[in-house]
PDB file of N, CA and C in Angstrom:
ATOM      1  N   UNK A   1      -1.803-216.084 -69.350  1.00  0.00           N
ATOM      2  CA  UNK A   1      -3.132-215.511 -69.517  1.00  0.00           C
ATOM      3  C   UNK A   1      -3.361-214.464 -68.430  1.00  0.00           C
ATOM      4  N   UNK A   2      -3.996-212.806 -68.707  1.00  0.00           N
ATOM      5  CA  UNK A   2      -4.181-212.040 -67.895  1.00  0.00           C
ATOM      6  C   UNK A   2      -4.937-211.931 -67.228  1.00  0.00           C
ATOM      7  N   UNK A   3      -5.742-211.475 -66.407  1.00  0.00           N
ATOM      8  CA  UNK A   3      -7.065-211.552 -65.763  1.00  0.00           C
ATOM      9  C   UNK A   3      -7.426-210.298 -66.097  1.00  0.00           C
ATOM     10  N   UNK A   4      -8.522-210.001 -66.685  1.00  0.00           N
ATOM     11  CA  UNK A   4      -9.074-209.192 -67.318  1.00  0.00           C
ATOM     12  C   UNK A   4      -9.154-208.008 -65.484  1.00  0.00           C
ATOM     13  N   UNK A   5      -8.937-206.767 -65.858  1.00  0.00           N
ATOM     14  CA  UNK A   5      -9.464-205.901 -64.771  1.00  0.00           C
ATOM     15  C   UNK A   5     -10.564-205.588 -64.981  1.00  0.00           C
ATOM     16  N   UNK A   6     -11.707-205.114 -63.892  1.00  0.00           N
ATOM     17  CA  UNK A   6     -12.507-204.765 -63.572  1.00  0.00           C
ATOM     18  C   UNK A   6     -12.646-203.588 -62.889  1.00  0.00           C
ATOM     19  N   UNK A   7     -13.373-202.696 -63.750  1.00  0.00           N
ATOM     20  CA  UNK A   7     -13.635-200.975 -63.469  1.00  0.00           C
ATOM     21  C   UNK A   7     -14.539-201.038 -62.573  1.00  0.00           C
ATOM     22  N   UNK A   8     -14.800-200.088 -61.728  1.00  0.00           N
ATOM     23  CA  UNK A   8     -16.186-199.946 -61.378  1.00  0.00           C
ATOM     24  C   UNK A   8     -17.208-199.416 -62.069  1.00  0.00           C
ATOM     25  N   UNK A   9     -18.578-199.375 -61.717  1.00  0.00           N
ATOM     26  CA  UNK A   9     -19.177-198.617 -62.784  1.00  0.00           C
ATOM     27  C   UNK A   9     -20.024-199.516 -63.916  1.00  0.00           C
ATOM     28  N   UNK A  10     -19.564-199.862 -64.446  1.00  0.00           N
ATOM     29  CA  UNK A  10     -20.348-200.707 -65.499  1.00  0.00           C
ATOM     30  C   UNK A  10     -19.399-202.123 -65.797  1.00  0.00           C
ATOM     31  N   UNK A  11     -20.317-203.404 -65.722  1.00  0.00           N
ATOM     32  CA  UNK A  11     -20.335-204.916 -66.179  1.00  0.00           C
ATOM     33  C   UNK A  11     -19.553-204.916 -66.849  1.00  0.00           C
ATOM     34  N   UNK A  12     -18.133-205.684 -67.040  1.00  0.00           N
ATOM     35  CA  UNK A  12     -17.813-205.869 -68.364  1.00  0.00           C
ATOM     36  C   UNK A  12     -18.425-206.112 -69.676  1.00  0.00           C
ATOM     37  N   UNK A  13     -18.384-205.424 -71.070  1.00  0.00           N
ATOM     38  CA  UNK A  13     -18.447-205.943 -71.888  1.00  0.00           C
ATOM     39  C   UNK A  13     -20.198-204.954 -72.298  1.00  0.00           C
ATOM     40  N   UNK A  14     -20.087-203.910 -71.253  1.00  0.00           N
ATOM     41  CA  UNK A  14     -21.204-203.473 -71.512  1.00  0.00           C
ATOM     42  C   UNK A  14     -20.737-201.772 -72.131  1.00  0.00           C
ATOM     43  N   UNK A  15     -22.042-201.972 -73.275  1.00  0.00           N
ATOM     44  CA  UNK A  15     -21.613-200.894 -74.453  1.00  0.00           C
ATOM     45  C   UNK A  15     -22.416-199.676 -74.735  1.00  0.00           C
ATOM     46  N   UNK A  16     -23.871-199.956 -73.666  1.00  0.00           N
ATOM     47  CA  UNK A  16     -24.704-198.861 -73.710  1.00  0.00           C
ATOM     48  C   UNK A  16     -24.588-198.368 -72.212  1.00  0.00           C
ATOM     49  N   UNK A  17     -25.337-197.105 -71.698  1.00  0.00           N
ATOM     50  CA  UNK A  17     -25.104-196.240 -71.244  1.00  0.00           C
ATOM     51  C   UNK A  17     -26.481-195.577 -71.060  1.00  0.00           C
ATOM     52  N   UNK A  18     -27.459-196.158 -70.075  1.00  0.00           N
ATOM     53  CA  UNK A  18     -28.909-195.043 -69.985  1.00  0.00           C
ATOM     54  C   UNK A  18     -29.013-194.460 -68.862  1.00  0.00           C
ATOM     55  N   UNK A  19     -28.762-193.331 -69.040  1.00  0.00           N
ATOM     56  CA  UNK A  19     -28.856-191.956 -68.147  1.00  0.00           C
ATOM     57  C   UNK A  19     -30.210-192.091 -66.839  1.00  0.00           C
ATOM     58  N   UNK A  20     -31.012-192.032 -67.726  1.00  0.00           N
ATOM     59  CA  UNK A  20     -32.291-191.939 -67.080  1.00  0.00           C
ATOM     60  C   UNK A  20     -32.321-192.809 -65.767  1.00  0.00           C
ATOM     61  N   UNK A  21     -32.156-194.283 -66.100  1.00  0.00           N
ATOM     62  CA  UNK A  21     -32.382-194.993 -64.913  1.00  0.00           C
ATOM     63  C   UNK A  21     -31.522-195.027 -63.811  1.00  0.00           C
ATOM     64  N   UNK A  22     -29.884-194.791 -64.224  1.00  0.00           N
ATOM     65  CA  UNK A  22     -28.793-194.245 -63.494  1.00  0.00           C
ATOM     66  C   UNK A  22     -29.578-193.239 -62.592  1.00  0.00           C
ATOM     67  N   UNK A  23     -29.587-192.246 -63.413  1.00  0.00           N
ATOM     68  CA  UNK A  23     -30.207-190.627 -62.251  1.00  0.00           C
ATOM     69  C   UNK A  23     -31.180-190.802 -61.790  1.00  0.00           C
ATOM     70  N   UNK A  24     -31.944-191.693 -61.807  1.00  0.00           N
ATOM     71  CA  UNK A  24     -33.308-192.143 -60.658  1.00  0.00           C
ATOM     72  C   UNK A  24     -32.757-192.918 -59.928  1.00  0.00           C
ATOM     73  N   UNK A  25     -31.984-193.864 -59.802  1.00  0.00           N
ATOM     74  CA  UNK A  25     -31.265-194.659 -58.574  1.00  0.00           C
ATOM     75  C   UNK A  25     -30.646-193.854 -58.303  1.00  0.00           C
ATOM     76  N   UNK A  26     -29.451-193.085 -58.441  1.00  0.00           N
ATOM     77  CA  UNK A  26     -28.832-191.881 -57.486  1.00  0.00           C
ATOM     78  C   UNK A  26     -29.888-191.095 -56.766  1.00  0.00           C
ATOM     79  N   UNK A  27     -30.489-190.728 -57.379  1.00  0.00           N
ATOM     80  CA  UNK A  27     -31.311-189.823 -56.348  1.00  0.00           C
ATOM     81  C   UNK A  27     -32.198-189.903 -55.200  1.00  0.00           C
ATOM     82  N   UNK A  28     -32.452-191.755 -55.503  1.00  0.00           N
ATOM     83  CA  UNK A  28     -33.298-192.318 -54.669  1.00  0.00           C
ATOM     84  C   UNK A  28     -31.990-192.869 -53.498  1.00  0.00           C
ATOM     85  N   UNK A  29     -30.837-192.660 -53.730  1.00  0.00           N
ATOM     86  CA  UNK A  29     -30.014-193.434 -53.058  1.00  0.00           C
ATOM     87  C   UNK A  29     -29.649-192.199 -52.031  1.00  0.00           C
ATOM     88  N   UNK A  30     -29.273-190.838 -53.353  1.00  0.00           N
ATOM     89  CA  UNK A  30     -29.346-189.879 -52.010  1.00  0.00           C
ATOM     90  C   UNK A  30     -30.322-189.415 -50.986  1.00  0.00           C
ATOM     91  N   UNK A  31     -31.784-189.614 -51.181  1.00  0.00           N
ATOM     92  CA  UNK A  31     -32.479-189.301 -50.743  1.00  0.00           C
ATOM     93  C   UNK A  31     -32.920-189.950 -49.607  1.00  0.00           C
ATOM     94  N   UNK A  32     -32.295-190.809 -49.778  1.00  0.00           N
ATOM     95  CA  UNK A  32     -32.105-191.658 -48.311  1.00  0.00           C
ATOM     96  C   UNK A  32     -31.336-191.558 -47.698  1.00  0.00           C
ATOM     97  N   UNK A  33     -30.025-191.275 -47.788  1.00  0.00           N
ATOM     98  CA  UNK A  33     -29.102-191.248 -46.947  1.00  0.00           C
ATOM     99  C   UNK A  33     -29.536-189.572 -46.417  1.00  0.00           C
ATOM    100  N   UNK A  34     -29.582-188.809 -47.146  1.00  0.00           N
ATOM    101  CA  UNK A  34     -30.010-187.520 -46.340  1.00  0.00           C
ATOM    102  C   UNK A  34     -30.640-187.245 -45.665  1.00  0.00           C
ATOM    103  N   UNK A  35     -31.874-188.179 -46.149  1.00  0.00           N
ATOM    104  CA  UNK A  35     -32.920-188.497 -44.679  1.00  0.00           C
ATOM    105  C   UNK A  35     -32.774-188.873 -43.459  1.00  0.00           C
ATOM    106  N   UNK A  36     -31.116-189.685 -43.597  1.00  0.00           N
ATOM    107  CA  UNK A  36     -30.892-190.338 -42.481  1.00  0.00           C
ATOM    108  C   UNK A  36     -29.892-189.804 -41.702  1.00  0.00           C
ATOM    109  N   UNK A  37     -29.248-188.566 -42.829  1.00  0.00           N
ATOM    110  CA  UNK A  37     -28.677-187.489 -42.112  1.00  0.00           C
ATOM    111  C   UNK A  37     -27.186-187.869 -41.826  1.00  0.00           C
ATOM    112  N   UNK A  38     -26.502-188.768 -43.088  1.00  0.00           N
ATOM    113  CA  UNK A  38     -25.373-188.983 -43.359  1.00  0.00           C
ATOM    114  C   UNK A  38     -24.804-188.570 -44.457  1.00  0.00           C
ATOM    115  N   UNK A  39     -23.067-188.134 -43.959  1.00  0.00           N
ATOM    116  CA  UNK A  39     -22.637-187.448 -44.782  1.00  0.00           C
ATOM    117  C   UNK A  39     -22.494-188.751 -46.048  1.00  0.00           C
ATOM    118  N   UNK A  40     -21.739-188.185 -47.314  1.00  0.00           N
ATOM    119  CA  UNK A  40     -21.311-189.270 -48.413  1.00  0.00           C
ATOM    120  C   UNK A  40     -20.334-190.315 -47.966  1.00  0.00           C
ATOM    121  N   UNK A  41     -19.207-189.712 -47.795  1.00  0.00           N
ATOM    122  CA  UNK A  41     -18.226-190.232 -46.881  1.00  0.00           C
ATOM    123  C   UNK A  41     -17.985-191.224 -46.399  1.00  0.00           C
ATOM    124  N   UNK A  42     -18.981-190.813 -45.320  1.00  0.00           N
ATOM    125  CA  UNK A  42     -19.433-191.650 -43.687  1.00  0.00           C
ATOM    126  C   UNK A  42     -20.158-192.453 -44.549  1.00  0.00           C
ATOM    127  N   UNK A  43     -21.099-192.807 -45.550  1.00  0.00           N
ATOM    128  CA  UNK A  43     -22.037-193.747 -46.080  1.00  0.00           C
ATOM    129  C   UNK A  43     -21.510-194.542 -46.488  1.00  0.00           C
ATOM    130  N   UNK A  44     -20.403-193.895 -47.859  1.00  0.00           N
ATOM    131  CA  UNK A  44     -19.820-194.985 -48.820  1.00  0.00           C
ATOM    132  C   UNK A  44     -18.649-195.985 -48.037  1.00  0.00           C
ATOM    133  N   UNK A  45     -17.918-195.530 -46.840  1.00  0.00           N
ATOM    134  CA  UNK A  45     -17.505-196.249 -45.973  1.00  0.00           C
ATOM    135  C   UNK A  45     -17.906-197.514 -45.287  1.00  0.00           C
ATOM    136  N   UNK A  46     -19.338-197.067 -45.149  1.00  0.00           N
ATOM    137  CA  UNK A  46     -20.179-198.216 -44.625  1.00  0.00           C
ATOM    138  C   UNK A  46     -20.877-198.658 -45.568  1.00  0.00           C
ATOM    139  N   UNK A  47     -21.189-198.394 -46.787  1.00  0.00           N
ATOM    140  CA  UNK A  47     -21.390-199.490 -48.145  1.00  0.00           C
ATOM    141  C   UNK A  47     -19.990-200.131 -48.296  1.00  0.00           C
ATOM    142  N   UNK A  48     -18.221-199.895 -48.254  1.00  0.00           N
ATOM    143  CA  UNK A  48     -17.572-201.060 -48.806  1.00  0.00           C
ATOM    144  C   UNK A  48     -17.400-200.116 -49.857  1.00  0.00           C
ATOM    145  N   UNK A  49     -17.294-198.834 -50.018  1.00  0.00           N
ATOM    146  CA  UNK A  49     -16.609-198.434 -51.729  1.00  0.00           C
ATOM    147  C   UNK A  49     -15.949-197.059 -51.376  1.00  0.00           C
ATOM    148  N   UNK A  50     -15.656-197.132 -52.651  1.00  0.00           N
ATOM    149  CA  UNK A  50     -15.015-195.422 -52.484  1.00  0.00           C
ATOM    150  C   UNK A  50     -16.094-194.128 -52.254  1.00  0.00           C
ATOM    151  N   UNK A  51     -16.034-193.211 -52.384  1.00  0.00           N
ATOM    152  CA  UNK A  51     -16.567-191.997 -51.470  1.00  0.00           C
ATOM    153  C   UNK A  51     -16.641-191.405 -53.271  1.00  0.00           C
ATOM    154  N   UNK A  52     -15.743-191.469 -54.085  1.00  0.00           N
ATOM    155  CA  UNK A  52     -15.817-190.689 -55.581  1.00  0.00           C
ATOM    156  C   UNK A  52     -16.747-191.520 -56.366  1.00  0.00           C
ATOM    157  N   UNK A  53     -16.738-193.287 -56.126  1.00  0.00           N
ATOM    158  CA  UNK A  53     -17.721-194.181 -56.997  1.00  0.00           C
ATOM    159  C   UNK A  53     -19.373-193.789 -56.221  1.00  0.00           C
ATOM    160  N   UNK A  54     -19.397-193.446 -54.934  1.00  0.00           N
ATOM    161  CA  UNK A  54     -20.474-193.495 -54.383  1.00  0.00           C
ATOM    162  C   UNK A  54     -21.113-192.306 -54.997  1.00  0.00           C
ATOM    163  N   UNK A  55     -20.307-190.831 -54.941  1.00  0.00           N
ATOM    164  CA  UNK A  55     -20.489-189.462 -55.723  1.00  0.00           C
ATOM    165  C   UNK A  55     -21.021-190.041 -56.894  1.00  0.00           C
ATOM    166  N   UNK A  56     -20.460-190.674 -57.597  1.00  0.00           N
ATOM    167  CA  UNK A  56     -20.777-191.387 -59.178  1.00  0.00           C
ATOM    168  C   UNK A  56     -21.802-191.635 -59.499  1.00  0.00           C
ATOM    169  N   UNK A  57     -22.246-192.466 -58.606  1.00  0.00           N
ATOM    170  CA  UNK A  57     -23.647-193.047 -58.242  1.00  0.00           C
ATOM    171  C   UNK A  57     -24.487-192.308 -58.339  1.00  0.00           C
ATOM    172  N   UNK A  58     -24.598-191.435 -56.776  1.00  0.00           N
ATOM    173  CA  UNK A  58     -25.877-190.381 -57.006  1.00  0.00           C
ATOM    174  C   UNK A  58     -25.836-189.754 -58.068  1.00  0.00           C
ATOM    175  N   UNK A  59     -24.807-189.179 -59.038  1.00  0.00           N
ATOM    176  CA  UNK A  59     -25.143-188.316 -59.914  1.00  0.00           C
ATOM    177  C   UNK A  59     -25.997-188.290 -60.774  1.00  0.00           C
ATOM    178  N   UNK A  60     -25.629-190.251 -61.194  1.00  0.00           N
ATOM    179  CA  UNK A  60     -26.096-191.112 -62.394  1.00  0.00           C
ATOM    180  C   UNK A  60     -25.410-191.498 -63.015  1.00  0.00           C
ATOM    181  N   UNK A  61     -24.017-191.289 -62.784  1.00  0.00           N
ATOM    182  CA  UNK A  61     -22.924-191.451 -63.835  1.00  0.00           C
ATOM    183  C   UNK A  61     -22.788-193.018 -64.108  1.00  0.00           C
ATOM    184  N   UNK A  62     -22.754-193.608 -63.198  1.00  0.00           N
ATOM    185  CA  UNK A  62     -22.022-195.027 -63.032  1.00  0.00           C
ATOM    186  C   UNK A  62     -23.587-195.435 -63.098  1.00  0.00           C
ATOM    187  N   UNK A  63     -23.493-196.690 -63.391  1.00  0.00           N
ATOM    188  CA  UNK A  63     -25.128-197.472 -63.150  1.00  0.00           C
ATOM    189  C   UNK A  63     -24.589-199.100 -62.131  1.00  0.00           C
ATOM    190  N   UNK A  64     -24.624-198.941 -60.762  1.00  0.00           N
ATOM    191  CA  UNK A  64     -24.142-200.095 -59.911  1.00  0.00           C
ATOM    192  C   UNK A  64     -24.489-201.238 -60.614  1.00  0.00           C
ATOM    193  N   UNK A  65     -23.697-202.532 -60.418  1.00  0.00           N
ATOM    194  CA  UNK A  65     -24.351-203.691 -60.724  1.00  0.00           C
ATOM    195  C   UNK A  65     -25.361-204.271 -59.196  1.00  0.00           C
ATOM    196  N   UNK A  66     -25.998-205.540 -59.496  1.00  0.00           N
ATOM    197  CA  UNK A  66     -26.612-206.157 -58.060  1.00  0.00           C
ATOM    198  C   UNK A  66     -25.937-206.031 -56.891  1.00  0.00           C
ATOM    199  N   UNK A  67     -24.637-206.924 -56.748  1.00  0.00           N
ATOM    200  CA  UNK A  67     -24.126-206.400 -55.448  1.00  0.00           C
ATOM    201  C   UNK A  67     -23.862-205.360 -54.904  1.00  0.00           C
ATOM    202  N   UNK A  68     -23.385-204.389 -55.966  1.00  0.00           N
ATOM    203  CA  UNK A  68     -23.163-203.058 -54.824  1.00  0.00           C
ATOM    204  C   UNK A  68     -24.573-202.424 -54.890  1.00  0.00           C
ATOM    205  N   UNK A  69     -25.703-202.736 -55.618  1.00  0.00           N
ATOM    206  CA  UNK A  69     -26.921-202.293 -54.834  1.00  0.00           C
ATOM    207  C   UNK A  69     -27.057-203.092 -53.899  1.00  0.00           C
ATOM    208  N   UNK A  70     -27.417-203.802 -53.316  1.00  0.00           N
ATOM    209  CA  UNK A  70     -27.336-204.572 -52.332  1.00  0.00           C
ATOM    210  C   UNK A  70     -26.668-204.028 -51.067  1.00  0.00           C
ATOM    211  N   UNK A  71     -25.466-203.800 -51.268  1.00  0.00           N
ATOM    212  CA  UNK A  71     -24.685-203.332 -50.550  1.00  0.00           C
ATOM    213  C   UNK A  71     -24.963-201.644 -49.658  1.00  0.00           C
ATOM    214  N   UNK A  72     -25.143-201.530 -51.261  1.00  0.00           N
ATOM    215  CA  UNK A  72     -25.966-199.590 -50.545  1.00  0.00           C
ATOM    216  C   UNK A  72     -27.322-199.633 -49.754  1.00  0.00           C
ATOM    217  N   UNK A  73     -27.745-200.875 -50.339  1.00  0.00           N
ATOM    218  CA  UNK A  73     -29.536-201.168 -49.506  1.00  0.00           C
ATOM    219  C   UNK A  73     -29.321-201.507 -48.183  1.00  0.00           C
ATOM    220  N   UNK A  74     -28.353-202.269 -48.190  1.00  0.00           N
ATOM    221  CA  UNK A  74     -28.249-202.868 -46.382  1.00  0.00           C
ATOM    222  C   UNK A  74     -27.381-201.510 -45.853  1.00  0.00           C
ATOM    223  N   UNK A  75     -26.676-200.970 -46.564  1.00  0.00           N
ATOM    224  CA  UNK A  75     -25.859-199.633 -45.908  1.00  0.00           C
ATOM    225  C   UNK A  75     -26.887-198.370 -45.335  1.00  0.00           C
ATOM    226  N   UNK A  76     -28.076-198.375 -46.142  1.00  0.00           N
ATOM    227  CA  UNK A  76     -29.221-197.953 -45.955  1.00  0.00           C
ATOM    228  C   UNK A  76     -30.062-198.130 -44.790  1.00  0.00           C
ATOM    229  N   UNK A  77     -29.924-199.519 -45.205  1.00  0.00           N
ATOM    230  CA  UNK A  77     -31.073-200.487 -43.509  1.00  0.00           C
ATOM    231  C   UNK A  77     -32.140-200.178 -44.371  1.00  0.00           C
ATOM    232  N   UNK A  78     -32.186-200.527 -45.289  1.00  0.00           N
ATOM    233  CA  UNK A  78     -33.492-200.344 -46.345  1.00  0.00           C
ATOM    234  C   UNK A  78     -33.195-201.585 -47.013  1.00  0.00           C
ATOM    235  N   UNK A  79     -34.545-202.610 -47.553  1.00  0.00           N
ATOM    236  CA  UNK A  79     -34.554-203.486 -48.329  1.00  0.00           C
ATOM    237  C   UNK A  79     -33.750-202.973 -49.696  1.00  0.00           C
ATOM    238  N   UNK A  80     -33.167-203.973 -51.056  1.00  0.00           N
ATOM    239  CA  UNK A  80     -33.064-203.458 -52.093  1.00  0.00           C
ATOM    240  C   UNK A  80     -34.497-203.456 -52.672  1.00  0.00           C
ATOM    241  N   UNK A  81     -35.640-203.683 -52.384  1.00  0.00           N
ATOM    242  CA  UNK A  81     -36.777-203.672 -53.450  1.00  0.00           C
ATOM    243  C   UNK A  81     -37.258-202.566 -53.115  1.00  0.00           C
ATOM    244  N   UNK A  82     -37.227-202.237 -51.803  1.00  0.00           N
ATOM    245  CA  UNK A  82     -37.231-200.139 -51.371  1.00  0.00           C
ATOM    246  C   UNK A  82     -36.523-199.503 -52.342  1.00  0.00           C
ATOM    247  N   UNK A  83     -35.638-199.948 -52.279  1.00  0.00           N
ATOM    248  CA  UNK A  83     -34.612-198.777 -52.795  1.00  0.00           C
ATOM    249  C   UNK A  83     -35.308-199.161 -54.587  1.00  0.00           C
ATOM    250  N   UNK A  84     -35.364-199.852 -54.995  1.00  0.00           N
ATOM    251  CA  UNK A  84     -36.047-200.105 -56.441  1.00  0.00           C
ATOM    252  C   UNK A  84     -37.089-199.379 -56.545  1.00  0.00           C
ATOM    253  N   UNK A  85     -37.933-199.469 -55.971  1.00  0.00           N
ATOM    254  CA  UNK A  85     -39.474-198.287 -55.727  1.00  0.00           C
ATOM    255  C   UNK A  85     -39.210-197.195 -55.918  1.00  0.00           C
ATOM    256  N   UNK A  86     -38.762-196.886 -55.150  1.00  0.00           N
ATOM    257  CA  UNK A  86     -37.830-195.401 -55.235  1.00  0.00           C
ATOM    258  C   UNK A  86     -37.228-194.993 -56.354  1.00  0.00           C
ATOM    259  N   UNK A  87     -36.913-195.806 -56.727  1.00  0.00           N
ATOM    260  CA  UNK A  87     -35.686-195.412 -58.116  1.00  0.00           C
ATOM    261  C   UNK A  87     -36.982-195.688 -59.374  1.00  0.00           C
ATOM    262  N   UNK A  88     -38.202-196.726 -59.053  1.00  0.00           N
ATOM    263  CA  UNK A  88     -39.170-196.614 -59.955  1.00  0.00           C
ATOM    264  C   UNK A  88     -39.708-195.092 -60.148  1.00  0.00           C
ATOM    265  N   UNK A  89     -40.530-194.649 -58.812  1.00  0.00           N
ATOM    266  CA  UNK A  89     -41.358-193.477 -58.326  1.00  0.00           C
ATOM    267  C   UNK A  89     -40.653-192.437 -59.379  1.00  0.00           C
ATOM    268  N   UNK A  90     -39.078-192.081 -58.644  1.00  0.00           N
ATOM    269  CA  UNK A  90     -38.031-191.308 -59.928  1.00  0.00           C
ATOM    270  C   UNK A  90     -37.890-191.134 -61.309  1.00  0.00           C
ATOM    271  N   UNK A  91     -38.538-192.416 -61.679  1.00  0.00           N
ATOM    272  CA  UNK A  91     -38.551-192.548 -63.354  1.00  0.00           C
ATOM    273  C   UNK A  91     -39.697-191.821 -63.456  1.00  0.00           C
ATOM    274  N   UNK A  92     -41.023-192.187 -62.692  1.00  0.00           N
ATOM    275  CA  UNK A  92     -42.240-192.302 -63.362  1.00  0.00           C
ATOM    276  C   UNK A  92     -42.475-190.416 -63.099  1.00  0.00           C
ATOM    277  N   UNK A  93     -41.492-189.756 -62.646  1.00  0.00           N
ATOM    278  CA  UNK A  93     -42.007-188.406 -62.126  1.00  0.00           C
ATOM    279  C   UNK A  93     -40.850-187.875 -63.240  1.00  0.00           C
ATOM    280  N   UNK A  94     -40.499-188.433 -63.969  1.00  0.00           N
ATOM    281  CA  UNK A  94     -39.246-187.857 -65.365  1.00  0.00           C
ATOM    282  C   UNK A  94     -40.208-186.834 -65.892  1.00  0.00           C
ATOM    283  N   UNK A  95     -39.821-187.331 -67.462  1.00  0.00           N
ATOM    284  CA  UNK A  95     -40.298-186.101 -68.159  1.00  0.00           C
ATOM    285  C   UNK A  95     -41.712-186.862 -68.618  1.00  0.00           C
ATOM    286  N   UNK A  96     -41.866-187.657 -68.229  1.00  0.00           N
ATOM    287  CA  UNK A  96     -43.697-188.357 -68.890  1.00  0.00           C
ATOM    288  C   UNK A  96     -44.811-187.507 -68.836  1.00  0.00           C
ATOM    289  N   UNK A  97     -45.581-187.003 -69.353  1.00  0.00           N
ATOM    290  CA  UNK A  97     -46.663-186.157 -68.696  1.00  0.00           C
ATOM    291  C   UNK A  97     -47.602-186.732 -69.831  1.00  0.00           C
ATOM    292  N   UNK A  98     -47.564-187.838 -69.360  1.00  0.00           N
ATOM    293  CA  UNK A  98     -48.895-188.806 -70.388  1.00  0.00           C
ATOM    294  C   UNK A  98     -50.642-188.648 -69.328  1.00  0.00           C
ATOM    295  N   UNK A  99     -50.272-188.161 -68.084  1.00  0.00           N
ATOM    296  CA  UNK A  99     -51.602-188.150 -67.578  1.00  0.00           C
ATOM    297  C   UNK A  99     -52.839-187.243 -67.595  1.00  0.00           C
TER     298      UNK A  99
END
């Protein structure tokens, strides 16, 4: 019996793909680290991942599971429910213009 591999990027077994909430957590993810005036690099080093999955990330491409948010939150020195706010605030400033 094989052991199934594991990609980064998306859960096994998962078949959809939403943009939107991806590119509001990247941006809230970069927007912190820039604030804090670290390169990608130097960040994704100190999250525990690669430097191309971390790129991934901010773009929106990849959508992290819990732990590696987690991981980027404490890499942060930011709670993960910060970093959720943030990635809320991002949605709610999309394309909505219900107000």
């Amino acid at each position: 019996m094989q052991k199934p591999t594991i990609q980064p990027g998306r859960p096994i077994g998962t078949s959809t793909y939403e943009s939107e909430p991806a590119l509001a957590f990247g941006q809230a993810v970069r927007a912190a680290r820039v604030a804090q005036g670290v390169a990608q690099d130097e960040f994704a080093s100190r999250a525990g991942i690669s430097r191309s999955h971390m790129g991934k990330i901010e773009r929106g491409e990849h959508v992290p599971t819990l732990p590696l948010i987690l991981k980027i939150a404490t890499a942060l020195g930011i709670s993960a429910a910060e970093l959720m706010s943030a990635t809320e605030r991002n949605l709610g400033t999309g394309s909505s213009t219900d107000s």
